[in-house]
PDB file of N, CA and C in Angstrom:
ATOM      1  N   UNK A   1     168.537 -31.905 -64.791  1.00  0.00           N
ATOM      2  CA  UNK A   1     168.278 -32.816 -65.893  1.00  0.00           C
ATOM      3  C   UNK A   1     168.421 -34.236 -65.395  1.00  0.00           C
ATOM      4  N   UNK A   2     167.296 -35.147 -65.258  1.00  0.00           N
ATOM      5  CA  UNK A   2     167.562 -36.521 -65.114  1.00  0.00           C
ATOM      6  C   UNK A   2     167.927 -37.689 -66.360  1.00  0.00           C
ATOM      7  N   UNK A   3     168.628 -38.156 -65.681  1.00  0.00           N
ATOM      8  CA  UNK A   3     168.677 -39.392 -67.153  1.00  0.00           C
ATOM      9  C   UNK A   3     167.718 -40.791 -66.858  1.00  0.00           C
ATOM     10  N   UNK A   4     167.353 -41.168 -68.517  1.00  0.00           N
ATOM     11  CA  UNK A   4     165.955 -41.704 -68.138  1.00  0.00           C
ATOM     12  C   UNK A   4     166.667 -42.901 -69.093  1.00  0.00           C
ATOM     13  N   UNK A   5     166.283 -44.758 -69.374  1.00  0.00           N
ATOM     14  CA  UNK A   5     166.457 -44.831 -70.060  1.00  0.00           C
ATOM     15  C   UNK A   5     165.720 -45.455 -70.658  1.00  0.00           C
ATOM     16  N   UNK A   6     166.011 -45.819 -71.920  1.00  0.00           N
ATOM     17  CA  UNK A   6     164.553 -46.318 -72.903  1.00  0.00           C
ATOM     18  C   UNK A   6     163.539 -47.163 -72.500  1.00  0.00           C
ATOM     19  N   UNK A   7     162.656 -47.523 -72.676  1.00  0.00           N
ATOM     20  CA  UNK A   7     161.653 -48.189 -72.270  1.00  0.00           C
ATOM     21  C   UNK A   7     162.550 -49.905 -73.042  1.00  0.00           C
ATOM     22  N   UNK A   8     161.764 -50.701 -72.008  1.00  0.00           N
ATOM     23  CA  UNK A   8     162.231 -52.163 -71.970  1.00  0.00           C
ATOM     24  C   UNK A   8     161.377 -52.253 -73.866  1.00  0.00           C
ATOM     25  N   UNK A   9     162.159 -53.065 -74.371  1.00  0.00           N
ATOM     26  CA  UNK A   9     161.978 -53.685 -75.653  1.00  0.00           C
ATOM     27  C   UNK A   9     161.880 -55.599 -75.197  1.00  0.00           C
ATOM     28  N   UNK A  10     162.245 -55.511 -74.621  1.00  0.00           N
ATOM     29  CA  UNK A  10     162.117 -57.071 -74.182  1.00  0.00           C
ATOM     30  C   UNK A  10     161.582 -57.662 -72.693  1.00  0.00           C
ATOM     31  N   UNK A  11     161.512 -58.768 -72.260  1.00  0.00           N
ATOM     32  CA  UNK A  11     161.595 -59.393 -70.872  1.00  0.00           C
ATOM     33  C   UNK A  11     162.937 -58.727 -70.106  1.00  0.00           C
ATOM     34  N   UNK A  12     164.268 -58.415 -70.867  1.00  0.00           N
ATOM     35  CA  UNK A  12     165.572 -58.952 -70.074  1.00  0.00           C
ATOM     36  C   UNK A  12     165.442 -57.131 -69.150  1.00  0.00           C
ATOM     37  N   UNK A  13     166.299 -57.484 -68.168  1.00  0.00           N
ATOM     38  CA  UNK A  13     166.178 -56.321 -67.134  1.00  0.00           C
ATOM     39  C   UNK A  13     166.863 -55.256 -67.710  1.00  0.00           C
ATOM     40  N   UNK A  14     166.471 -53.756 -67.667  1.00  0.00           N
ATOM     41  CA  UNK A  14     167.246 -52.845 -68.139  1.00  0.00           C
ATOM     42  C   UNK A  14     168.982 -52.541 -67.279  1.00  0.00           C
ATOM     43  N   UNK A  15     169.092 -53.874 -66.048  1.00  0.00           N
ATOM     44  CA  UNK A  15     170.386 -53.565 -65.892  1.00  0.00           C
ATOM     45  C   UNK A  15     170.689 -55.000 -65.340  1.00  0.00           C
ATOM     46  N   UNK A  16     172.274 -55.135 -65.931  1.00  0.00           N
ATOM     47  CA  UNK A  16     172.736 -56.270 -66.320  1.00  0.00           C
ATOM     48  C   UNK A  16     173.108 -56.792 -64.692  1.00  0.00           C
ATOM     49  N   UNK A  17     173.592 -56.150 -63.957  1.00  0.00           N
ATOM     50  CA  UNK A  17     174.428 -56.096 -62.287  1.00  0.00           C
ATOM     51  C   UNK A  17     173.218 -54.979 -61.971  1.00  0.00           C
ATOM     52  N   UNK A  18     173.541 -55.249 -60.180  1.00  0.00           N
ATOM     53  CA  UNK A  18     172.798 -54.045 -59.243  1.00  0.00           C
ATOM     54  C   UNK A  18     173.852 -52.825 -59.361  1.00  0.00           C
ATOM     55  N   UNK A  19     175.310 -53.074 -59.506  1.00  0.00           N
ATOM     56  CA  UNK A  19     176.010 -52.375 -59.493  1.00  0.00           C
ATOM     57  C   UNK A  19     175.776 -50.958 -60.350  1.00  0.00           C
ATOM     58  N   UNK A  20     175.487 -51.464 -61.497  1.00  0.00           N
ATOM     59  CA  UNK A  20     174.923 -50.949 -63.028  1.00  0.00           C
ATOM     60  C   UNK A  20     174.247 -49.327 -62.781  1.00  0.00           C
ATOM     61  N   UNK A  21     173.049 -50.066 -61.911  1.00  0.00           N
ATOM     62  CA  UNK A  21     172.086 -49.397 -61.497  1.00  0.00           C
ATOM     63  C   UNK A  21     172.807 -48.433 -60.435  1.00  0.00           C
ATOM     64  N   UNK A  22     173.503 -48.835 -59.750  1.00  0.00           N
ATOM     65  CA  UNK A  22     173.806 -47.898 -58.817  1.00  0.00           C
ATOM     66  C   UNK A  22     174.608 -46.734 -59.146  1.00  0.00           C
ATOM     67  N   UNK A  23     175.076 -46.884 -60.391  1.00  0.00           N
ATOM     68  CA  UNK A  23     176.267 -45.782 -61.142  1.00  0.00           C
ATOM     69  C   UNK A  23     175.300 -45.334 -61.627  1.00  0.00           C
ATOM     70  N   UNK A  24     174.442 -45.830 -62.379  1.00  0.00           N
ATOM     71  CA  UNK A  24     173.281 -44.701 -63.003  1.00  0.00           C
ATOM     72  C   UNK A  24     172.549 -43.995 -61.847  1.00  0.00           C
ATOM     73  N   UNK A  25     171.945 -44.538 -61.083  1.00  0.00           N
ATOM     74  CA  UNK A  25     171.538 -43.475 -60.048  1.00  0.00           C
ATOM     75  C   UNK A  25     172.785 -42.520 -59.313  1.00  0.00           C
ATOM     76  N   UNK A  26     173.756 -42.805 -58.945  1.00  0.00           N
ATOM     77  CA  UNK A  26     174.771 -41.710 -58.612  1.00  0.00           C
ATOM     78  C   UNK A  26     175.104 -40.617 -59.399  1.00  0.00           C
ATOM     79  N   UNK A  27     175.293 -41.099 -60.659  1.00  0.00           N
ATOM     80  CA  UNK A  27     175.177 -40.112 -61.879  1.00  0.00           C
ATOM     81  C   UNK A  27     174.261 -39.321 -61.848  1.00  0.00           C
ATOM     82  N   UNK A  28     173.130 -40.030 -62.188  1.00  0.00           N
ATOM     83  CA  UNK A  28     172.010 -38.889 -62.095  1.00  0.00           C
ATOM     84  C   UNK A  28     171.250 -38.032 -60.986  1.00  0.00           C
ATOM     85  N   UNK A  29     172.180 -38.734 -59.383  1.00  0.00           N
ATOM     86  CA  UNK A  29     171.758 -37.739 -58.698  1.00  0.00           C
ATOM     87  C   UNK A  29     172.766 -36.078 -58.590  1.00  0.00           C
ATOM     88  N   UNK A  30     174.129 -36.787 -59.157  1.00  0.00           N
ATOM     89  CA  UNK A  30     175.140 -35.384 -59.212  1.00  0.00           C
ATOM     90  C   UNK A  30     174.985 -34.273 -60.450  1.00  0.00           C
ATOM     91  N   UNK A  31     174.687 -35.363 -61.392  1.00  0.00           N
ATOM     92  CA  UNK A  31     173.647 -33.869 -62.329  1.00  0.00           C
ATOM     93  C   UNK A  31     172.820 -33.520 -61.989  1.00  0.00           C
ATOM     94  N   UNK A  32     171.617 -34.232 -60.989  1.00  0.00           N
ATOM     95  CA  UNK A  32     170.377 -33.259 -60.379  1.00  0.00           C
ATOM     96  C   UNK A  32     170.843 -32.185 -59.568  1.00  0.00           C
ATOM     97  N   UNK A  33     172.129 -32.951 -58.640  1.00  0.00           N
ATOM     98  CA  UNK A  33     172.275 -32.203 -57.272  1.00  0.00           C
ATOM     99  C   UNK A  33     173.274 -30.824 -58.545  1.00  0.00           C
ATOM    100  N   UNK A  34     173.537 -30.689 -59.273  1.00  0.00           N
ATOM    101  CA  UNK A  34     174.594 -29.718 -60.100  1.00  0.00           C
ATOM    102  C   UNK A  34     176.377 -30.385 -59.485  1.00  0.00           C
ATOM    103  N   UNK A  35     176.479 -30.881 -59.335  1.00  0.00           N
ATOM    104  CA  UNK A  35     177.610 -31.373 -59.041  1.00  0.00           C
ATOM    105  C   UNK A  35     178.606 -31.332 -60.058  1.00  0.00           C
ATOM    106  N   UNK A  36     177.886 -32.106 -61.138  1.00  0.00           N
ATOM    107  CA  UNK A  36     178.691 -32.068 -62.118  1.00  0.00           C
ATOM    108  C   UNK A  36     177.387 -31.843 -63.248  1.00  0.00           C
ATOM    109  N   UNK A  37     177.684 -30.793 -64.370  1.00  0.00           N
ATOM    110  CA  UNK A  37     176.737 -30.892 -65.238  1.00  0.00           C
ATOM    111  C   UNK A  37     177.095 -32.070 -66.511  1.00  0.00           C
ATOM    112  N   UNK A  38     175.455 -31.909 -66.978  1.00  0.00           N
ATOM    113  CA  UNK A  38     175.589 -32.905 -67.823  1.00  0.00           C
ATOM    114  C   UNK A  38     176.369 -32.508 -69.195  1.00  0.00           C
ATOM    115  N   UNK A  39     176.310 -31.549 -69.516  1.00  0.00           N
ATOM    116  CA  UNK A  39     177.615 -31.604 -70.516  1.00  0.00           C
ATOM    117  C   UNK A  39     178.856 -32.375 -70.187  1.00  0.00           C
ATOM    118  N   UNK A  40     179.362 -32.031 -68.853  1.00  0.00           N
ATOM    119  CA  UNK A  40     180.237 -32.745 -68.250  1.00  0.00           C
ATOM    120  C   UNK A  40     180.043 -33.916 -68.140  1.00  0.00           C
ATOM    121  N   UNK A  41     179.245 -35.010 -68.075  1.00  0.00           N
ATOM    122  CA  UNK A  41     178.787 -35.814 -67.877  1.00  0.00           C
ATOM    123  C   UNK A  41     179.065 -36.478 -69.184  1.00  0.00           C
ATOM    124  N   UNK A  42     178.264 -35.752 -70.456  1.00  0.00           N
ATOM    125  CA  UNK A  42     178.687 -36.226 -71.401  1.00  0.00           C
ATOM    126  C   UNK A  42     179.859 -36.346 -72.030  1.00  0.00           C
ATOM    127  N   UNK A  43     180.394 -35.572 -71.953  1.00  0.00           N
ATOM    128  CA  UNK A  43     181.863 -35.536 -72.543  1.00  0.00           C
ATOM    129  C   UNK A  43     182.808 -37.125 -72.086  1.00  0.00           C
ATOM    130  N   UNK A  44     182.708 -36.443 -70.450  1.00  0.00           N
ATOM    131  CA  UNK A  44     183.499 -37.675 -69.983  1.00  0.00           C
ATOM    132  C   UNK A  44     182.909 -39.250 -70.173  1.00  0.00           C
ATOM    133  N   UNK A  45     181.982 -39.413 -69.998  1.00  0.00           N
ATOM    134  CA  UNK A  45     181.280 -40.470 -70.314  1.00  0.00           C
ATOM    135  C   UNK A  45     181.935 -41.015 -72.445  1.00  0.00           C
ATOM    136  N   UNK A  46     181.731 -39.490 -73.033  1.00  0.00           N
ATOM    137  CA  UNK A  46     182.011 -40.231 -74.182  1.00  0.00           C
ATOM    138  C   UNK A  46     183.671 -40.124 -74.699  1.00  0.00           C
ATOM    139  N   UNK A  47     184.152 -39.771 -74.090  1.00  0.00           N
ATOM    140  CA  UNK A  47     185.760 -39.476 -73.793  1.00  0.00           C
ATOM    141  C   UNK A  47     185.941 -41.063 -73.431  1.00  0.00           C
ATOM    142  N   UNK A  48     184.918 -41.577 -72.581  1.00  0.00           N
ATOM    143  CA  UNK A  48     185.428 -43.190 -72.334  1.00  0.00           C
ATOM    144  C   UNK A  48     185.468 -44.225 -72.943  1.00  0.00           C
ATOM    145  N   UNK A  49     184.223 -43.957 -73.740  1.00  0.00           N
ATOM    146  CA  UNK A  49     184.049 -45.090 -74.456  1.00  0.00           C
ATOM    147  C   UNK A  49     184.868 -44.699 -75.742  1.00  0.00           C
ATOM    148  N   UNK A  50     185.160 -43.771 -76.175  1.00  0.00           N
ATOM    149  CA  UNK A  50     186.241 -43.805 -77.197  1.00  0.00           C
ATOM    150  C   UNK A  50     187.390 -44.427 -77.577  1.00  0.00           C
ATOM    151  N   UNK A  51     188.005 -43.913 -75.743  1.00  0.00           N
ATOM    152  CA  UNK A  51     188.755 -44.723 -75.662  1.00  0.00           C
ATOM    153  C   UNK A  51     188.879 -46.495 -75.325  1.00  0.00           C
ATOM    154  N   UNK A  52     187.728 -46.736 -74.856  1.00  0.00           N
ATOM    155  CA  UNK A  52     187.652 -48.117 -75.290  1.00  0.00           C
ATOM    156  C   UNK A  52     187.718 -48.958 -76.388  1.00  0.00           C
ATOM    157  N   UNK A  53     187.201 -48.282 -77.471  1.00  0.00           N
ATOM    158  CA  UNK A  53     186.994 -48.319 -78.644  1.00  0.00           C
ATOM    159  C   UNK A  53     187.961 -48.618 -79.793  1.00  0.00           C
ATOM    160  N   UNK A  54     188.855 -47.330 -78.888  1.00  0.00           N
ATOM    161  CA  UNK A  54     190.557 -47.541 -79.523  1.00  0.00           C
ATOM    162  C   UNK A  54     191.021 -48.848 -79.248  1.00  0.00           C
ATOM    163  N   UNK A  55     190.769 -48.806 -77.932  1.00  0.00           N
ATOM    164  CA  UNK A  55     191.933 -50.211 -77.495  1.00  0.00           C
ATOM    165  C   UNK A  55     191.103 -51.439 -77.451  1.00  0.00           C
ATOM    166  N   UNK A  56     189.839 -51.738 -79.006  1.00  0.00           N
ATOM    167  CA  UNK A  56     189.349 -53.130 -79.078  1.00  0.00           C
ATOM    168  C   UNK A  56     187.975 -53.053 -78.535  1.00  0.00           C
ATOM    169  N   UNK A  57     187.231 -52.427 -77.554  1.00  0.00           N
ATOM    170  CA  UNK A  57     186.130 -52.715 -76.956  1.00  0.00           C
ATOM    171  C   UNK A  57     184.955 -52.945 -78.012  1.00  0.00           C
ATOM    172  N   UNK A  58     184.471 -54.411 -78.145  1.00  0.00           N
ATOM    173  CA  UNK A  58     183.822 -54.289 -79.452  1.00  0.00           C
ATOM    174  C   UNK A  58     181.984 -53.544 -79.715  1.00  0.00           C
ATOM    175  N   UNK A  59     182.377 -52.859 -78.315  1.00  0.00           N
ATOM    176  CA  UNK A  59     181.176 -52.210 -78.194  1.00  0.00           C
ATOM    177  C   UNK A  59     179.781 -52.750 -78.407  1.00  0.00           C
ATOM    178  N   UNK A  60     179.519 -53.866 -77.507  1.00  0.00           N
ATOM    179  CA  UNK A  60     178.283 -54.906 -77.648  1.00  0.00           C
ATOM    180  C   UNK A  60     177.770 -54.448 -76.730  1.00  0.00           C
ATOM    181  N   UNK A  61     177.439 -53.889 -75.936  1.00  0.00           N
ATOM    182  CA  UNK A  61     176.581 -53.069 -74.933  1.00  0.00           C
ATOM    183  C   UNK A  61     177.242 -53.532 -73.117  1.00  0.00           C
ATOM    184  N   UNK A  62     178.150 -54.830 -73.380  1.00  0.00           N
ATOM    185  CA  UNK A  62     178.159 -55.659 -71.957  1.00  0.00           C
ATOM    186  C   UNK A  62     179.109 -54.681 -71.247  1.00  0.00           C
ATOM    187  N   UNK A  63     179.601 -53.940 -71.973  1.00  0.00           N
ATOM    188  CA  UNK A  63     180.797 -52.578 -71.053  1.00  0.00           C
ATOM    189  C   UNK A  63     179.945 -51.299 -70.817  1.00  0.00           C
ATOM    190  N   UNK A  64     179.229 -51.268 -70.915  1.00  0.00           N
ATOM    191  CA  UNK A  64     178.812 -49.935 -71.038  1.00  0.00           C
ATOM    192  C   UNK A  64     178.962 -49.300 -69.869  1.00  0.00           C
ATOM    193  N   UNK A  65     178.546 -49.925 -68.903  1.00  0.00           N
ATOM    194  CA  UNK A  65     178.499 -49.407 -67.707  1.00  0.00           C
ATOM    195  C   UNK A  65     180.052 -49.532 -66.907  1.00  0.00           C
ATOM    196  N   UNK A  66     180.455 -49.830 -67.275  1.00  0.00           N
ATOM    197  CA  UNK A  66     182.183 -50.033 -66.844  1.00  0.00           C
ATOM    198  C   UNK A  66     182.235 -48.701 -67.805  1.00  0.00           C
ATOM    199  N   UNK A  67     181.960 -47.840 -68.575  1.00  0.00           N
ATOM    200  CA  UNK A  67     182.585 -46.873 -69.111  1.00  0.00           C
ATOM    201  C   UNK A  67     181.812 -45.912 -67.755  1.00  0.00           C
ATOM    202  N   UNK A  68     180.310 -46.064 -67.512  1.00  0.00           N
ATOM    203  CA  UNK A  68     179.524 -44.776 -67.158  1.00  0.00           C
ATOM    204  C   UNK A  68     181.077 -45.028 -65.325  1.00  0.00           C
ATOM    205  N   UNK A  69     181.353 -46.730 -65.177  1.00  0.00           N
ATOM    206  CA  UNK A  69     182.399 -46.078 -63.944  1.00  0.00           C
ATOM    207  C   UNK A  69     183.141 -45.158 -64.172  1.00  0.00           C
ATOM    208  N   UNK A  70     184.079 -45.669 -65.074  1.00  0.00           N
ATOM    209  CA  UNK A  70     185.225 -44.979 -65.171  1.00  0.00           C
ATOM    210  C   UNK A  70     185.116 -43.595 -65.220  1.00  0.00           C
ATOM    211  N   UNK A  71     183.918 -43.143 -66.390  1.00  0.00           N
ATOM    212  CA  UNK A  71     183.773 -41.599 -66.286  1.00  0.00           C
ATOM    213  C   UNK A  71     183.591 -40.852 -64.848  1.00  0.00           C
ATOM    214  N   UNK A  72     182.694 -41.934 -64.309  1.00  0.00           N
ATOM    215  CA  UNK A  72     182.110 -41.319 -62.976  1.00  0.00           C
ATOM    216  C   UNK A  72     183.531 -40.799 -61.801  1.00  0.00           C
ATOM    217  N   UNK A  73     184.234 -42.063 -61.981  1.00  0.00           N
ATOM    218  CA  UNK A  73     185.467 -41.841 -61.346  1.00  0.00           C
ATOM    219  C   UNK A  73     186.648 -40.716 -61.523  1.00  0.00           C
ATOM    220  N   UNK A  74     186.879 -40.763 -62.885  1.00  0.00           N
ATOM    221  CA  UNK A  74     187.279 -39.570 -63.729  1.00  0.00           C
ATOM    222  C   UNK A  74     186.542 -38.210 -63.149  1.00  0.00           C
ATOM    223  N   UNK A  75     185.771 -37.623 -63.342  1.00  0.00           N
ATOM    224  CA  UNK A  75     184.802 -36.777 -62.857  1.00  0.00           C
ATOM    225  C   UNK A  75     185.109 -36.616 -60.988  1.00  0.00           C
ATOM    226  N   UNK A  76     184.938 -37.417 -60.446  1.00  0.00           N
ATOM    227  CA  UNK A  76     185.008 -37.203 -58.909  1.00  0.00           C
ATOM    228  C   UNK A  76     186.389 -36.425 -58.332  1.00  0.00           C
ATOM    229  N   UNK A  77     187.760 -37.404 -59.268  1.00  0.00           N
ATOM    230  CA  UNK A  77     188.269 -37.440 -58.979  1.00  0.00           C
ATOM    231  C   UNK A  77     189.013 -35.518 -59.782  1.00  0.00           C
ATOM    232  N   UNK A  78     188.646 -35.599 -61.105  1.00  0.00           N
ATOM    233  CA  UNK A  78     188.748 -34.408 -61.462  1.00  0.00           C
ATOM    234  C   UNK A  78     188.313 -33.027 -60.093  1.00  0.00           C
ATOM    235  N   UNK A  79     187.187 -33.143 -60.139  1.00  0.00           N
ATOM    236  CA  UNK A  79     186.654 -32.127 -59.108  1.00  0.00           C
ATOM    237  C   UNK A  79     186.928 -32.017 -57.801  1.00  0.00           C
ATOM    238  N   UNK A  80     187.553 -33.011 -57.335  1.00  0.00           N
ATOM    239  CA  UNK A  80     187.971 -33.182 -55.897  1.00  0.00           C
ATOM    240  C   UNK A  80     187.074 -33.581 -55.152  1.00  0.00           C
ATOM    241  N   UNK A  81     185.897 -34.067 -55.827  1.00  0.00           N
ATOM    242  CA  UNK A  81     184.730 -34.298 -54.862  1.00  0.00           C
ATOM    243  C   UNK A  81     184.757 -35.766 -54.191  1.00  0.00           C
ATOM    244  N   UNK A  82     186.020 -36.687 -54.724  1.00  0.00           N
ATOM    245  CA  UNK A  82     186.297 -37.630 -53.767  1.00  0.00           C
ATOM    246  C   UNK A  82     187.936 -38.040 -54.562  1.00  0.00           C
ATOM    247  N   UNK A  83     189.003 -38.119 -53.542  1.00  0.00           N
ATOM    248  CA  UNK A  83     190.332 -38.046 -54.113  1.00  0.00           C
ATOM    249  C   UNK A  83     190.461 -39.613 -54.645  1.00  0.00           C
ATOM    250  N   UNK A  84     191.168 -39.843 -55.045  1.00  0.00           N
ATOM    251  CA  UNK A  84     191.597 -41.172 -55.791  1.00  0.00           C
ATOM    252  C   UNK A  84     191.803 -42.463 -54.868  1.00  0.00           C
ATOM    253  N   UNK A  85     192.370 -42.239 -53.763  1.00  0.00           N
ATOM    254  CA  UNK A  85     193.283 -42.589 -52.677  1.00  0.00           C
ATOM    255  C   UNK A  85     191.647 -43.110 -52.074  1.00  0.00           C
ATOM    256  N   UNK A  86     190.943 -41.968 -51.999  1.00  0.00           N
ATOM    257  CA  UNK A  86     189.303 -42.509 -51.217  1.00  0.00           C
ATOM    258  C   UNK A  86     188.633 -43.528 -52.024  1.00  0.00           C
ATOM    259  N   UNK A  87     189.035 -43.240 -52.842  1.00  0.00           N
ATOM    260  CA  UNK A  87     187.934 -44.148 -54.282  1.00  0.00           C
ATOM    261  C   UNK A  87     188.771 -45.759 -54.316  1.00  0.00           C
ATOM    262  N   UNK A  88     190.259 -45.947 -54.265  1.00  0.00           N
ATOM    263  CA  UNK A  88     190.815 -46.769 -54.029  1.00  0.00           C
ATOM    264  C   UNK A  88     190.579 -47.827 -52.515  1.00  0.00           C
ATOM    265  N   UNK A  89     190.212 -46.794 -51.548  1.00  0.00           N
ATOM    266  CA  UNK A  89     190.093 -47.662 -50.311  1.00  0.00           C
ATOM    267  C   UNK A  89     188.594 -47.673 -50.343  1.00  0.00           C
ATOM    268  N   UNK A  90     187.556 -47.347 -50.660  1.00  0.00           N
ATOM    269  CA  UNK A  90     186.718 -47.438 -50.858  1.00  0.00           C
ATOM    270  C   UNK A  90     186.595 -48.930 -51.977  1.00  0.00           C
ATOM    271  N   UNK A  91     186.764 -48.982 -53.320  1.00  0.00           N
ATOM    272  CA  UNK A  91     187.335 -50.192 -53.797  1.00  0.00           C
ATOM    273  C   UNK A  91     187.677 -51.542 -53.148  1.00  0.00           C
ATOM    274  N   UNK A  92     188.515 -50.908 -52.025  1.00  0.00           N
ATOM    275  CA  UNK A  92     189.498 -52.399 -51.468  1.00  0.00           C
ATOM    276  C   UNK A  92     188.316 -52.626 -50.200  1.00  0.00           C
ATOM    277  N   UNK A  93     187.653 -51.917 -49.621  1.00  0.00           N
ATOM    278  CA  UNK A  93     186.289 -52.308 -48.848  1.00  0.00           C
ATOM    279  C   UNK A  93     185.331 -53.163 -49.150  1.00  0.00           C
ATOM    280  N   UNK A  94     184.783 -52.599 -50.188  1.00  0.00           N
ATOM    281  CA  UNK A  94     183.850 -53.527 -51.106  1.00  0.00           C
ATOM    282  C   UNK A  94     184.212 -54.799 -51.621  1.00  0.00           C
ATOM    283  N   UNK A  95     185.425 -54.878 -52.014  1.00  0.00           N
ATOM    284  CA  UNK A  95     186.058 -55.912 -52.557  1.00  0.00           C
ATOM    285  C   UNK A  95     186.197 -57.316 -51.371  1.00  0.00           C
ATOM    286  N   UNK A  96     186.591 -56.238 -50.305  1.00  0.00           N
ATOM    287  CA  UNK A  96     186.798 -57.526 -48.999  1.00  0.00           C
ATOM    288  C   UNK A  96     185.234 -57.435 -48.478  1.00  0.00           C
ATOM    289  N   UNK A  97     184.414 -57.067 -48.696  1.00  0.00           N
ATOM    290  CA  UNK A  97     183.038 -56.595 -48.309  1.00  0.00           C
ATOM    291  C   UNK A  97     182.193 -58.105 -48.803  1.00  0.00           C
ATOM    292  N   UNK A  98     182.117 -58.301 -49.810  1.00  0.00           N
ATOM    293  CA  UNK A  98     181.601 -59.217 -50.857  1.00  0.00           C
ATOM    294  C   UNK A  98     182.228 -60.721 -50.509  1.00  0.00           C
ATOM    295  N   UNK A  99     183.663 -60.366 -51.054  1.00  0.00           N
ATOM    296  CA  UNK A  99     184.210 -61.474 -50.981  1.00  0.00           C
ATOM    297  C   UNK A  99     184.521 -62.493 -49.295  1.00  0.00           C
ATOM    298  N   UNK A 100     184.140 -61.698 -48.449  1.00  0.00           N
ATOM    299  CA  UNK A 100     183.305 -62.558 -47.131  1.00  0.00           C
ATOM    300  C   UNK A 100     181.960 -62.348 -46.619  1.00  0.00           C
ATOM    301  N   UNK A 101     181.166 -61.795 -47.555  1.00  0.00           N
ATOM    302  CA  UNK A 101     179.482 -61.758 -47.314  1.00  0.00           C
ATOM    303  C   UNK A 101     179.442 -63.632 -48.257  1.00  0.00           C
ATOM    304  N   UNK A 102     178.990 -63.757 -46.779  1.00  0.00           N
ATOM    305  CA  UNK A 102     177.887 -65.487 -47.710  1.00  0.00           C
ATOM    306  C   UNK A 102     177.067 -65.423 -48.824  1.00  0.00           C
ATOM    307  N   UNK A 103     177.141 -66.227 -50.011  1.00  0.00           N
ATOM    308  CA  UNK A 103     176.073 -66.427 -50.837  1.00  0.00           C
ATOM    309  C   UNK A 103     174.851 -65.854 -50.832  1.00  0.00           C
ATOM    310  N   UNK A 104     174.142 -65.245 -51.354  1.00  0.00           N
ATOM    311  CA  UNK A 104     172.780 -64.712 -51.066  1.00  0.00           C
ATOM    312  C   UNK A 104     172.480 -63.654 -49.908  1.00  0.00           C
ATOM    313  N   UNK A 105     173.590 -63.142 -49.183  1.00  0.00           N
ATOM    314  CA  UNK A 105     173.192 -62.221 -48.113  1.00  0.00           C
ATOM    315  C   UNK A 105     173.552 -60.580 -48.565  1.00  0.00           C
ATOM    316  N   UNK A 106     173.044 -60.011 -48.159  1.00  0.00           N
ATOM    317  CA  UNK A 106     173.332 -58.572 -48.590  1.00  0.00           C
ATOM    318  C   UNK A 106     174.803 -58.626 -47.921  1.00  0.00           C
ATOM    319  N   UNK A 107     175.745 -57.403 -49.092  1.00  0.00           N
ATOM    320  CA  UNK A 107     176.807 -57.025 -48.998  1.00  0.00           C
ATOM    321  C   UNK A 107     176.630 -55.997 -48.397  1.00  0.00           C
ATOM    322  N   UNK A 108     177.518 -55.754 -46.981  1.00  0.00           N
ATOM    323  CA  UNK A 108     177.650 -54.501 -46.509  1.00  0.00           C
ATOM    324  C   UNK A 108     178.720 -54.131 -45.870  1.00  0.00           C
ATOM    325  N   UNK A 109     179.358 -52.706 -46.084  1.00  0.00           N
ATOM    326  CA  UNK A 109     180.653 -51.759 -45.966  1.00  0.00           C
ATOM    327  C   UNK A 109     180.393 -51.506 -44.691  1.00  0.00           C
ATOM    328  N   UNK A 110     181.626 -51.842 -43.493  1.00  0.00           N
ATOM    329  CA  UNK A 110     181.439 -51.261 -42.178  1.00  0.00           C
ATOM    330  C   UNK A 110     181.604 -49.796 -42.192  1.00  0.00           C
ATOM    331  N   UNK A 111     181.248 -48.884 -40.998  1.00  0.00           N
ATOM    332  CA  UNK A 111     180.640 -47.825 -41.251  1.00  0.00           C
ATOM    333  C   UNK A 111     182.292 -47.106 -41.073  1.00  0.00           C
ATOM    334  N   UNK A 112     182.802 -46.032 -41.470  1.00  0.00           N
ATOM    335  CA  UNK A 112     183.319 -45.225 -42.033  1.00  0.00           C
ATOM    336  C   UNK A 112     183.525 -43.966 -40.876  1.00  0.00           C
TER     337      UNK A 112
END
């Protein structure tokens, strides 16, 4: 099952960050690949935003994709398909990744 999403209603881009995009394609390649099904997918995904919900998120669309992380993370980390500890140093890579890539140059993770 792929996830598709609505057709553009406006000029503005269907994703706010590249980042955005990149959780939606990871997502939807681990429900293609069966990794995780999309029931699963859904749940956790709406398990997140619930809880956002609780604690204030006024649900204007600008989080959304900070929920599809968290689920995604939730999920990985549930299944063992990447431990917490990986997802954390993975995190602190990117983070120092960016924050000394120059203005305008592609960000990139030394190799692993």
């Amino acid at each position: 099952m792929s996830f598709t999403k609505s057709p553009q209603l406006s000029d503005e881009p269907s994703f706010n960050e590249p980042w955005e995009a990149q959780v939606f394609s990871l997502v939807t390649a681990l429900v293609d690949q069966g990794a995780i099904s999309s029931e699963e997918w859904s749940q956790a995904l709406g398990a997140q935003i619930t809880a956002a919900q609780q604690k204030g998120d006024p649900d204007l669309g600008d989080t959304y994709y900070q929920h599809w992380l968290a689920a995604l993370e939730q999920l990985l980390a549930e299944k063992e398909i990447a431990l917490e500890s990986e997802l954390q140093e993975l995190f602190t890579a990117w983070r120092d990744a960016y924050l000394s890539t120059p203005h305008g140059q592609p960000v990139e993770l030394p190799a692993r």
